[in-house]
N, C-alpha and C. Protein backbone atom coordinates (compact mmCIF):
# COMPACT_ATOMS: atom_id res chain seq x y z
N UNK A 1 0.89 -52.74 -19.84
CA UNK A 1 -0.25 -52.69 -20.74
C UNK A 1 -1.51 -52.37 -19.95
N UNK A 2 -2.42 -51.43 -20.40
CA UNK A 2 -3.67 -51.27 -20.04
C UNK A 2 -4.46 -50.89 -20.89
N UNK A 3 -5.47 -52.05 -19.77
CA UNK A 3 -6.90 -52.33 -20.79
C UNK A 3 -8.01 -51.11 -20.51
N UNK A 4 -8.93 -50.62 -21.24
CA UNK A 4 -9.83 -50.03 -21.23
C UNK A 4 -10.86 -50.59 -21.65
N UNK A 5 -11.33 -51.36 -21.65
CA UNK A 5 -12.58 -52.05 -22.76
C UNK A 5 -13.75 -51.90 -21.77
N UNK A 6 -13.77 -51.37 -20.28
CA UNK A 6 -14.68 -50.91 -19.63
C UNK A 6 -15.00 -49.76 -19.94
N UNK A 7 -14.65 -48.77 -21.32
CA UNK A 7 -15.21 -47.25 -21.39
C UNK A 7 -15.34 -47.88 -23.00
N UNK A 8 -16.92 -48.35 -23.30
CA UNK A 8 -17.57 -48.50 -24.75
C UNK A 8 -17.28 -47.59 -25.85
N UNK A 9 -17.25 -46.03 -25.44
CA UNK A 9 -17.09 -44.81 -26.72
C UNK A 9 -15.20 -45.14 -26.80
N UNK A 10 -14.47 -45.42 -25.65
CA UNK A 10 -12.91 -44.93 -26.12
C UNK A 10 -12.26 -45.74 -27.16
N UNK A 11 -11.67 -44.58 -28.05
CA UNK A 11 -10.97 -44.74 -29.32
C UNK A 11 -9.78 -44.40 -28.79
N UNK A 12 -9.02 -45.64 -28.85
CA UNK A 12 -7.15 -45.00 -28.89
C UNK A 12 -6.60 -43.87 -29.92
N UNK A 13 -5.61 -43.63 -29.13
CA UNK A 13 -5.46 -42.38 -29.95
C UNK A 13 -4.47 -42.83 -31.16
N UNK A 14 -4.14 -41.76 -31.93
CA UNK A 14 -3.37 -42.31 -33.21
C UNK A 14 -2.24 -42.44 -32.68
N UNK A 15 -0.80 -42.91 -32.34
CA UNK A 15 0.18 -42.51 -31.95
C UNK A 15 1.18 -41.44 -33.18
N UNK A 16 0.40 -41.50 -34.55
CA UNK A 16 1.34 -40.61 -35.13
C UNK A 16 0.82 -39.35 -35.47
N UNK A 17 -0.39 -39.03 -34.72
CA UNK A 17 -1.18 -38.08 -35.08
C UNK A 17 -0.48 -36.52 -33.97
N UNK A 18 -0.18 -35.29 -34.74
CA UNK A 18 0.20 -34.32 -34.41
C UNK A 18 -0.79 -33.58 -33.43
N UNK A 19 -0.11 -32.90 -32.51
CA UNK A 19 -1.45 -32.47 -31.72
C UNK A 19 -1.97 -30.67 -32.03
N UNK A 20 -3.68 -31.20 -31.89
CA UNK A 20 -3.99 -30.02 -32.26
C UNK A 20 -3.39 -28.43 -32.43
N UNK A 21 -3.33 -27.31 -32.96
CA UNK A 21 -2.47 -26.41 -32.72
C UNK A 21 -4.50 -25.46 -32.78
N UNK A 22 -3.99 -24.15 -31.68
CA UNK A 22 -5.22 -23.18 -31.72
C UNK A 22 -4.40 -22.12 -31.69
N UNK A 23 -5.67 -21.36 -32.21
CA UNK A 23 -5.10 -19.78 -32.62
C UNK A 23 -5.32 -19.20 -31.31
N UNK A 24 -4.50 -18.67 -30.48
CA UNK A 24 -5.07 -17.95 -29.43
C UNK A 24 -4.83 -16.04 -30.05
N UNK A 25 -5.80 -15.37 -29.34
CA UNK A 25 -5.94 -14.03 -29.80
C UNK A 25 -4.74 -13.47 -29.29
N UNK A 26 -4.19 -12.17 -29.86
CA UNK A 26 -3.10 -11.23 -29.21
C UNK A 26 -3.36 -11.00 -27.78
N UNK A 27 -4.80 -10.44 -27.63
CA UNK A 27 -5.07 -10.20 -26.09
C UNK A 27 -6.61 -10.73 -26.20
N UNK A 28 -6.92 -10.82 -24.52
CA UNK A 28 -7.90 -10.97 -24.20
C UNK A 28 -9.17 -10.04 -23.74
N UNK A 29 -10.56 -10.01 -24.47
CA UNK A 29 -11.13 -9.26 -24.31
C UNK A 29 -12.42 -9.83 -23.79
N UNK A 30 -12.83 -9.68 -22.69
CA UNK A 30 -14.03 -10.80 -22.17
C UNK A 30 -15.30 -9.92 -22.42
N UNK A 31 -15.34 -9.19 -23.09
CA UNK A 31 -16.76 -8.52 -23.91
C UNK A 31 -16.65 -8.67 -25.00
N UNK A 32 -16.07 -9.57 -25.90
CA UNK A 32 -15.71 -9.55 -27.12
C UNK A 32 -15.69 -8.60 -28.09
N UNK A 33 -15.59 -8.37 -29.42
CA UNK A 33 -15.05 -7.68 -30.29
C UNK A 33 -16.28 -6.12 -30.41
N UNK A 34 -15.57 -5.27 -29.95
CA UNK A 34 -16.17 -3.66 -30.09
C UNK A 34 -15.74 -3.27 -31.29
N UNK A 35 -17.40 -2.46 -31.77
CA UNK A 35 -17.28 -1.53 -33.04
C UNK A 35 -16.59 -0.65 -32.42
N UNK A 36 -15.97 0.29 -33.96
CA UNK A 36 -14.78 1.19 -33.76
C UNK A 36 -15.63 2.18 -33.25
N UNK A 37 -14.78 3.38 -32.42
CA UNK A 37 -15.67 4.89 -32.00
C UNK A 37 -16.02 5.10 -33.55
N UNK A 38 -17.43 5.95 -32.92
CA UNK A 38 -17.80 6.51 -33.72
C UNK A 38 -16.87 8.19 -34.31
N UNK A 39 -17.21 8.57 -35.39
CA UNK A 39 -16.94 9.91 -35.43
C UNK A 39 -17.23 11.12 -34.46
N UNK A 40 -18.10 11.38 -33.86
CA UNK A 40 -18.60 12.10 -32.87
C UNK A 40 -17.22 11.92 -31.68
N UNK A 41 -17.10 10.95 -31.25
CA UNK A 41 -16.00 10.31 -30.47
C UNK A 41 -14.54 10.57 -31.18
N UNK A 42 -14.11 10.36 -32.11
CA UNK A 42 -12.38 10.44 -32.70
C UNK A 42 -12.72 11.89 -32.46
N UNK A 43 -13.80 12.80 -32.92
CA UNK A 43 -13.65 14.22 -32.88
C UNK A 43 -13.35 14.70 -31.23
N UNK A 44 -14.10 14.35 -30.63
CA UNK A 44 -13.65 14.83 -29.24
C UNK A 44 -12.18 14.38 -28.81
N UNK A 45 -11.56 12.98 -29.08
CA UNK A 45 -10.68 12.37 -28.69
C UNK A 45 -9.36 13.24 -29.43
N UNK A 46 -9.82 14.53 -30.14
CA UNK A 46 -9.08 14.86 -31.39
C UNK A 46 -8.55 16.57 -30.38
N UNK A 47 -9.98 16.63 -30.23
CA UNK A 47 -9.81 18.15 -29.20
C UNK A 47 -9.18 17.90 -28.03
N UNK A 48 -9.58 16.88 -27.32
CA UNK A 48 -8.98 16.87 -25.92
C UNK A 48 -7.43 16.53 -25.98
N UNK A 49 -7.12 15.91 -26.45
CA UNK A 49 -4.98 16.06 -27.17
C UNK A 49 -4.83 17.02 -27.94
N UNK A 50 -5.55 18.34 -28.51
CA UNK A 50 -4.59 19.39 -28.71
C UNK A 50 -5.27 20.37 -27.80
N UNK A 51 -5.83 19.93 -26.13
CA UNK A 51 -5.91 21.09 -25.45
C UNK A 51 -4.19 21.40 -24.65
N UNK A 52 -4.16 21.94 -23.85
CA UNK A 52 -2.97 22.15 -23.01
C UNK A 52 -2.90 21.19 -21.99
N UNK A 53 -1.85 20.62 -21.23
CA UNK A 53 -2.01 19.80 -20.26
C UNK A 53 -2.84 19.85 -19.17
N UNK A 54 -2.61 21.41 -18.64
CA UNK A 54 -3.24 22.17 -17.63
C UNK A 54 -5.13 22.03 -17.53
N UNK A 55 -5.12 21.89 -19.37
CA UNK A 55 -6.77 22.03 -19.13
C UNK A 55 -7.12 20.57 -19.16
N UNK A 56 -6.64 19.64 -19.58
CA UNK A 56 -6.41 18.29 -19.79
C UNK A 56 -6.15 17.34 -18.49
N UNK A 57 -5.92 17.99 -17.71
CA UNK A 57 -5.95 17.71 -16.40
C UNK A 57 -7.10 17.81 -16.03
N UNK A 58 -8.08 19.02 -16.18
CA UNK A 58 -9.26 19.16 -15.48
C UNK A 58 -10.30 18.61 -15.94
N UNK A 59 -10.40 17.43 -16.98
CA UNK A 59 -11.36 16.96 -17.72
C UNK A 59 -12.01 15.99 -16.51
N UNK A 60 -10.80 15.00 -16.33
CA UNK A 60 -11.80 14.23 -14.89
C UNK A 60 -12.63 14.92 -14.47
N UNK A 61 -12.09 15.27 -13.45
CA UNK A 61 -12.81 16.14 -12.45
C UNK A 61 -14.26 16.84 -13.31
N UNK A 62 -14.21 17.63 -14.43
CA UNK A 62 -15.25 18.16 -14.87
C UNK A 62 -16.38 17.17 -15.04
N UNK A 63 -15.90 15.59 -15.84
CA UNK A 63 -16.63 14.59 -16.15
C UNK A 63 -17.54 14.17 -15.05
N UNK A 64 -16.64 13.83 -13.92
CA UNK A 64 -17.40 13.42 -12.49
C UNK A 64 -18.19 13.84 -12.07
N UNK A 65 -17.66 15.77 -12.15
CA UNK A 65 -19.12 16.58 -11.46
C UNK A 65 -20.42 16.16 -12.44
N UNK A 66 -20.36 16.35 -14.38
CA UNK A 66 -21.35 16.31 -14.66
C UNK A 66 -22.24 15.06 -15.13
N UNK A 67 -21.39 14.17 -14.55
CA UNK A 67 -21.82 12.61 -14.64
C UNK A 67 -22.22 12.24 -13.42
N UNK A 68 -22.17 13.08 -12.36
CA UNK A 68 -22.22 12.82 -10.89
C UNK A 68 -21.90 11.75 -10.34
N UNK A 69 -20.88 11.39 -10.55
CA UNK A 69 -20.33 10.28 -9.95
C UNK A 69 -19.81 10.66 -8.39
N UNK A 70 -20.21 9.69 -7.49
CA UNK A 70 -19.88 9.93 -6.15
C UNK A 70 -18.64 10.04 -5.71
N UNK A 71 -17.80 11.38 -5.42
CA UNK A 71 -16.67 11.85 -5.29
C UNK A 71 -15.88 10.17 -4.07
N UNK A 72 -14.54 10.14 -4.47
CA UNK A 72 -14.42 8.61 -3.32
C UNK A 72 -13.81 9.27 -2.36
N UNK A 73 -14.03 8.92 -1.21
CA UNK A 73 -12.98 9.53 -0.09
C UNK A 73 -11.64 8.69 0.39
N UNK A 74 -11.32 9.96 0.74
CA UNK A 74 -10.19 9.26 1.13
C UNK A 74 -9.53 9.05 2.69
N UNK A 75 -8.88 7.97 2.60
CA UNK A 75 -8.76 6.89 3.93
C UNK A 75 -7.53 7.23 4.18
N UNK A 76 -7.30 7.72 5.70
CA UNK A 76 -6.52 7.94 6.45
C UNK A 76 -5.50 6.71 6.79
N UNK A 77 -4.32 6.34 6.53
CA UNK A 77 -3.29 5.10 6.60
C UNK A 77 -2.30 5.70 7.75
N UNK A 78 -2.47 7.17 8.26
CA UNK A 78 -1.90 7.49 9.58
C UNK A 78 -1.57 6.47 11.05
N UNK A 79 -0.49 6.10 11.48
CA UNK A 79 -0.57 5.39 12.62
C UNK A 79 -1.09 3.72 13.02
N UNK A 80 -1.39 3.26 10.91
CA UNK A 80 -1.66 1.63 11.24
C UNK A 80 -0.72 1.36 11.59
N UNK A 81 -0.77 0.32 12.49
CA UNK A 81 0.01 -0.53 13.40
C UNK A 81 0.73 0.01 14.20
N UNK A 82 1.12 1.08 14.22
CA UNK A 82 1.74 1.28 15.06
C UNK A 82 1.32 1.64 16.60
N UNK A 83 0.08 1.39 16.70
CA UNK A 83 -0.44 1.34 17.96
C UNK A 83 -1.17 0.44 18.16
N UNK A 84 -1.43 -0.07 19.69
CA UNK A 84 -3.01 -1.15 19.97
C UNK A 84 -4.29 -0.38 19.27
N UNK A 85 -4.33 1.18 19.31
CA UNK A 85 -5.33 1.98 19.00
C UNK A 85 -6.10 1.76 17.67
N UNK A 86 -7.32 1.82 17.07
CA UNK A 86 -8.04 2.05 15.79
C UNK A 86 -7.14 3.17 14.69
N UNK A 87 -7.57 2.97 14.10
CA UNK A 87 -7.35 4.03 13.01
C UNK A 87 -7.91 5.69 13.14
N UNK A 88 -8.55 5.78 13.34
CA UNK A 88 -9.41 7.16 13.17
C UNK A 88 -9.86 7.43 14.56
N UNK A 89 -10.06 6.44 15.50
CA UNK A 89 -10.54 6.73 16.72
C UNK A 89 -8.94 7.27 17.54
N UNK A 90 -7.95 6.47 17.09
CA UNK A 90 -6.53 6.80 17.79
C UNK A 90 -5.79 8.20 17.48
N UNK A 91 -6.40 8.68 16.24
CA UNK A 91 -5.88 9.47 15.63
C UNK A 91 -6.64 10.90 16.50
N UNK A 92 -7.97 10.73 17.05
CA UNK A 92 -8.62 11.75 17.82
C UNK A 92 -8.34 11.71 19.00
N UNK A 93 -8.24 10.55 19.65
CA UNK A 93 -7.79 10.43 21.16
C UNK A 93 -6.12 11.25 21.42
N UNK A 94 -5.10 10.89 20.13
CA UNK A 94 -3.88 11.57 20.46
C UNK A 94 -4.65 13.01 20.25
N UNK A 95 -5.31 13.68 19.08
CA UNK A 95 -5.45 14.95 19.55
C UNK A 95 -5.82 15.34 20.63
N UNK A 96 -6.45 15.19 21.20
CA UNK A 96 -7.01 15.59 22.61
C UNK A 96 -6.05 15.07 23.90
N UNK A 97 -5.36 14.37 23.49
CA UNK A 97 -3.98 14.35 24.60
C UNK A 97 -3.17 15.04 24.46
N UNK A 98 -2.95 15.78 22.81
CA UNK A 98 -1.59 16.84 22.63
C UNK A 98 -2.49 18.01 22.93
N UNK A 99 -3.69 18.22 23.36
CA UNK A 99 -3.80 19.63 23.59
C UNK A 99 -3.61 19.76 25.13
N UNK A 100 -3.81 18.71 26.05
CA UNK A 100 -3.41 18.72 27.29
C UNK A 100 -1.85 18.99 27.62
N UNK A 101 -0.99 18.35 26.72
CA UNK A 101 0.51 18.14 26.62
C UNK A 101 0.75 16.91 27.36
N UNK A 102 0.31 16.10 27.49
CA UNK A 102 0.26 15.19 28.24
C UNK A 102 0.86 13.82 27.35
N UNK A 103 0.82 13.86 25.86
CA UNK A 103 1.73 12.60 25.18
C UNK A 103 2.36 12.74 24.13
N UNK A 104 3.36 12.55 24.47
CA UNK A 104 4.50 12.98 23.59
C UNK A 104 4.38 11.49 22.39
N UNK A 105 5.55 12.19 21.46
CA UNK A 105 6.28 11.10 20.17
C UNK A 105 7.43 11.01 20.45
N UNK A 106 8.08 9.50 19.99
CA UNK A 106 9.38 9.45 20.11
C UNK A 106 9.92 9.10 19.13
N UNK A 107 10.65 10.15 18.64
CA UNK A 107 11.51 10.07 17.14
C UNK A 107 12.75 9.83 16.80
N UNK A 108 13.06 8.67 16.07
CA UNK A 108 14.61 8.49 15.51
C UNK A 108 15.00 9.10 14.91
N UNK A 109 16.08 9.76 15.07
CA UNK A 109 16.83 10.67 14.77
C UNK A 109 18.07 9.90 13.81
N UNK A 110 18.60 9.22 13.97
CA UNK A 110 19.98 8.54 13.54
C UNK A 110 20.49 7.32 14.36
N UNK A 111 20.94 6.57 13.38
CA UNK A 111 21.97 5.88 14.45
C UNK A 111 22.81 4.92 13.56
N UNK A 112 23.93 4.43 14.45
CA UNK A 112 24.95 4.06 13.99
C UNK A 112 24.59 2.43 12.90
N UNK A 113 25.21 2.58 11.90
CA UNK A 113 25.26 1.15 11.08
C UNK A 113 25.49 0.02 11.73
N UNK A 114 26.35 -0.07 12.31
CA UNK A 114 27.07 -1.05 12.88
C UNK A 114 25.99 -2.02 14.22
N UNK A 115 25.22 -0.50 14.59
CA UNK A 115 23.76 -0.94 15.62
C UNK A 115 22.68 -1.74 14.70
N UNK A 116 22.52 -1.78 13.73
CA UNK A 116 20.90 -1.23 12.90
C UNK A 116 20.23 -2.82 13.39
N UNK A 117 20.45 -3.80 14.15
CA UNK A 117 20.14 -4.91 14.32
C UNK A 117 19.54 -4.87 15.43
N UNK A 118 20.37 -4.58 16.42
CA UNK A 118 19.63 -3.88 17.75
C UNK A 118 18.89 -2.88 17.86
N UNK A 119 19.18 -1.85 17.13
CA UNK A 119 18.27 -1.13 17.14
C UNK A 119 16.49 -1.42 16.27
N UNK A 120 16.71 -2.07 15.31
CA UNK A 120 15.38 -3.21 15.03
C UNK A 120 14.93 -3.92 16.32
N UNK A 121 16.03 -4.87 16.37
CA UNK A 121 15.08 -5.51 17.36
C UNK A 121 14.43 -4.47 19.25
N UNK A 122 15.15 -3.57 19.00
CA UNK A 122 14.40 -2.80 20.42
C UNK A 122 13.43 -2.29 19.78
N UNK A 123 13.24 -1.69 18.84
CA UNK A 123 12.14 -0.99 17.97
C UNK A 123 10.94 -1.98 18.55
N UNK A 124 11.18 -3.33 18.02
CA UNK A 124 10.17 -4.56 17.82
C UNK A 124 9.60 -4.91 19.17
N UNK A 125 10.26 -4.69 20.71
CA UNK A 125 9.95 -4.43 21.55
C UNK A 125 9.42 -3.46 22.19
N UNK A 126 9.12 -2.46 21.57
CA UNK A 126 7.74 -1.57 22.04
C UNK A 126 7.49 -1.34 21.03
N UNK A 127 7.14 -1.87 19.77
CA UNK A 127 5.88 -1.52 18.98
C UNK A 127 4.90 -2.94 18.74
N UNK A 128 4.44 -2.83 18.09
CA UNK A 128 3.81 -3.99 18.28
C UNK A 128 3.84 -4.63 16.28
N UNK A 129 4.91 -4.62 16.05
CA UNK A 129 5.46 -4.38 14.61
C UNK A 129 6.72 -6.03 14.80
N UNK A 130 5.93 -6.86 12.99
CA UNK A 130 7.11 -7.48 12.87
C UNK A 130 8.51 -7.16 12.55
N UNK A 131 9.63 -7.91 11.94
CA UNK A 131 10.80 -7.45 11.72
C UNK A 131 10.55 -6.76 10.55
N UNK A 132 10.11 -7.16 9.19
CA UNK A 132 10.13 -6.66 8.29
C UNK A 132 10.09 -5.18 8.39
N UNK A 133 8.96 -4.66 9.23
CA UNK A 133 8.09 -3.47 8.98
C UNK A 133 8.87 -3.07 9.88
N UNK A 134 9.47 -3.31 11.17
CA UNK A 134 10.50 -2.56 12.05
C UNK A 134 11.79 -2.08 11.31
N UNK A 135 12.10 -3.30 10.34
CA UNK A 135 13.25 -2.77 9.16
C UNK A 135 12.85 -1.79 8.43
N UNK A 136 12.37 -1.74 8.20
CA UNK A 136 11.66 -0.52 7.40
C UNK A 136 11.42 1.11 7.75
N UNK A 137 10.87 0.67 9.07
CA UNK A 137 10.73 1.71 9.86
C UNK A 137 12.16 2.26 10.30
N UNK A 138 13.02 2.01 10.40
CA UNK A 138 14.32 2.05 10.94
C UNK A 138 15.28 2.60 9.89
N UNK A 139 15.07 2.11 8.68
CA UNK A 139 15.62 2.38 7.61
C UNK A 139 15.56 3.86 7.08
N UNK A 140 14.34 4.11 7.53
CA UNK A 140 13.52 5.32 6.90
C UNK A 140 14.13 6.59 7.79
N UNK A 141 15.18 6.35 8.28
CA UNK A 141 16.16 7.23 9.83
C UNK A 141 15.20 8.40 10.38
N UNK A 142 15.54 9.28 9.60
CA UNK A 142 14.25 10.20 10.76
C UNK A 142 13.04 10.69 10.60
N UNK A 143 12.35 9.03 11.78
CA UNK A 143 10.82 8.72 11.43
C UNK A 143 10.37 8.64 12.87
N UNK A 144 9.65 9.27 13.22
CA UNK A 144 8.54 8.77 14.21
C UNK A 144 8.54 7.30 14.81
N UNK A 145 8.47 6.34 15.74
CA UNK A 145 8.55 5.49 16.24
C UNK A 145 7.11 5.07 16.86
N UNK A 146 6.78 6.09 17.51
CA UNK A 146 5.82 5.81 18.69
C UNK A 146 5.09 7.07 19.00
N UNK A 147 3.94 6.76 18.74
CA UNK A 147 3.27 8.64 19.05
C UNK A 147 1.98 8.05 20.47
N UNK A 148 1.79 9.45 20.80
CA UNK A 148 0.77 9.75 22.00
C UNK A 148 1.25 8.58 22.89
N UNK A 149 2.36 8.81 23.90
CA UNK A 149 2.78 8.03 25.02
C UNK A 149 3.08 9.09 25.87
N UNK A 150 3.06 8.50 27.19
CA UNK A 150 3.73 9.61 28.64
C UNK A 150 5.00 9.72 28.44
N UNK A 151 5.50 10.83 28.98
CA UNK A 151 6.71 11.05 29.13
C UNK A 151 7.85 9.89 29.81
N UNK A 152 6.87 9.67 30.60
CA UNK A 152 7.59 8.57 31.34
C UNK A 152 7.93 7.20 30.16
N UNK A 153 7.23 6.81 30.22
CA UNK A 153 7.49 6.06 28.81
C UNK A 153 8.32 6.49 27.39
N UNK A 154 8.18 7.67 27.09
CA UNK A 154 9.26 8.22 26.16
C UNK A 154 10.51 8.17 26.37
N UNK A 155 10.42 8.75 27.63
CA UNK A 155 12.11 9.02 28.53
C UNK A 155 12.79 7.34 28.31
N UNK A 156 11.81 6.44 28.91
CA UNK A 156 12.19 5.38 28.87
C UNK A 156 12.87 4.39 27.47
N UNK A 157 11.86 4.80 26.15
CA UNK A 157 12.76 4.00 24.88
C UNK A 157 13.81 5.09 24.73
N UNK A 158 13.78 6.34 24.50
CA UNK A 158 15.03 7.07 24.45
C UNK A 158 15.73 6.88 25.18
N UNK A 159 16.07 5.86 26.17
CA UNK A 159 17.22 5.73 27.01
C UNK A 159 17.51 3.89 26.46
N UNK A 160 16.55 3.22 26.05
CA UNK A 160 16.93 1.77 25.78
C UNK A 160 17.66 2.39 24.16
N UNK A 161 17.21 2.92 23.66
CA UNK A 161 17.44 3.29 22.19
C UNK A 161 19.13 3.62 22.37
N UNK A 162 19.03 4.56 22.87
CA UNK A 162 20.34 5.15 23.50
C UNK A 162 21.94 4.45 23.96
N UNK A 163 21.31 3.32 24.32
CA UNK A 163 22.08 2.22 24.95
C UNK A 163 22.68 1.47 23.65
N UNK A 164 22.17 1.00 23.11
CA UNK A 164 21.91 0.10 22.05
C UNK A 164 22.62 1.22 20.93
N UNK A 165 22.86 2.33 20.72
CA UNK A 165 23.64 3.58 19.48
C UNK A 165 22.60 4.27 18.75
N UNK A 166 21.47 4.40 18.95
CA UNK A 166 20.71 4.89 18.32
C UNK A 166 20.49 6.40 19.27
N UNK A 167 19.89 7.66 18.14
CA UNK A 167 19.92 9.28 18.74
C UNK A 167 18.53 9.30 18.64
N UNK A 168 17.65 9.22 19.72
CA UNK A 168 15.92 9.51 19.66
C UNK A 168 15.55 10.77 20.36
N UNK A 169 14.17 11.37 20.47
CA UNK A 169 14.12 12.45 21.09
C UNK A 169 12.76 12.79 20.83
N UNK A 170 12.25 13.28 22.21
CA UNK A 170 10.79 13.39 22.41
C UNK A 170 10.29 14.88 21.49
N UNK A 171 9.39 14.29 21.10
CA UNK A 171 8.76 15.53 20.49
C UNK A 171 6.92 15.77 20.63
N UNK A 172 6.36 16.86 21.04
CA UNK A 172 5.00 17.46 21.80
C UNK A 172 4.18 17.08 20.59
């Protein structure tokens, strides 16, 4: 049993009393209820579905230029993680090493099923990549591994790779 007689307003509740029921809406609209388009609007909405796809395509784009909305750019996802290097700064430094010839890529080519465990986990030892994303990478068979490294270093996972059943191979 518990007492409440320290809270003056509390009313016990009914015990046979049903509990409230609320209407909740179909969906939620946190600007609440919009007048319908106008006519001006169903008419355009009327032309632009019986243009052709082709031209119906180009409506964005037309809208943006004459609404001037600031075109968005777009972001380079080249080479995350897979190096200590930046994004955009790594991506210029390898150019200017492949015009020397000086750093190669080392690419998986194939390899045996029966490997695909070892060959993850050597992956995971020179990249700097968890398992997941080494699974992944591995999965994806002929993918890039490792870009802008010395030869010496290339030579080198193509020979651990090698060991382990996997077919890699340097590429300029």
């Amino acid at each position: 049993f518990q007492s409440r007689s320290f809270q003056p307003d509390f009313v016990p509740r009914d015990p046979n009393a049903k509990p409230k029921r609320y209407k909740y809406p179909a969906f939620y609209d946190p600007y609440g209820p919009r007048p319908p388009p106008s006519d001006k609007i169903i008419q355009l909405a009327e032309k632009i579905a019986a243009l052709p796809t082709a031209e119906r395509n180009q409506i964005g784009q037309a809208l943006n230029e004459r609404t001037r909305h600031p075109r968005m750019q777009q972001i380079s996802v080249e080479g995350i993680g897979m190096s200590s290097q930046g994004g955009t700064a790594g991506a210029t430094k390898t150019e200017e090493k492949k015009a020397e010839k000086t750093a190669f890529d080392v690419k998986l080519e194939k390899f045996d099923t029966a490997a695909k465990i070892k060959i993850i986990k050597e992956v995971r030892t020179f990249t700097s990549l968890g398992l997941k994303e080494a699974k992944e990478l591995v999965e994806k068979a002929p993918v890039v591994l490792k870009q802008g490294i010395t030869k010496e270093e290339a030579n080198g996972i193509i020979e651990k790779l090698k060991a382990v059943g996997g077919t890699a191979v340097m590429e300029r």
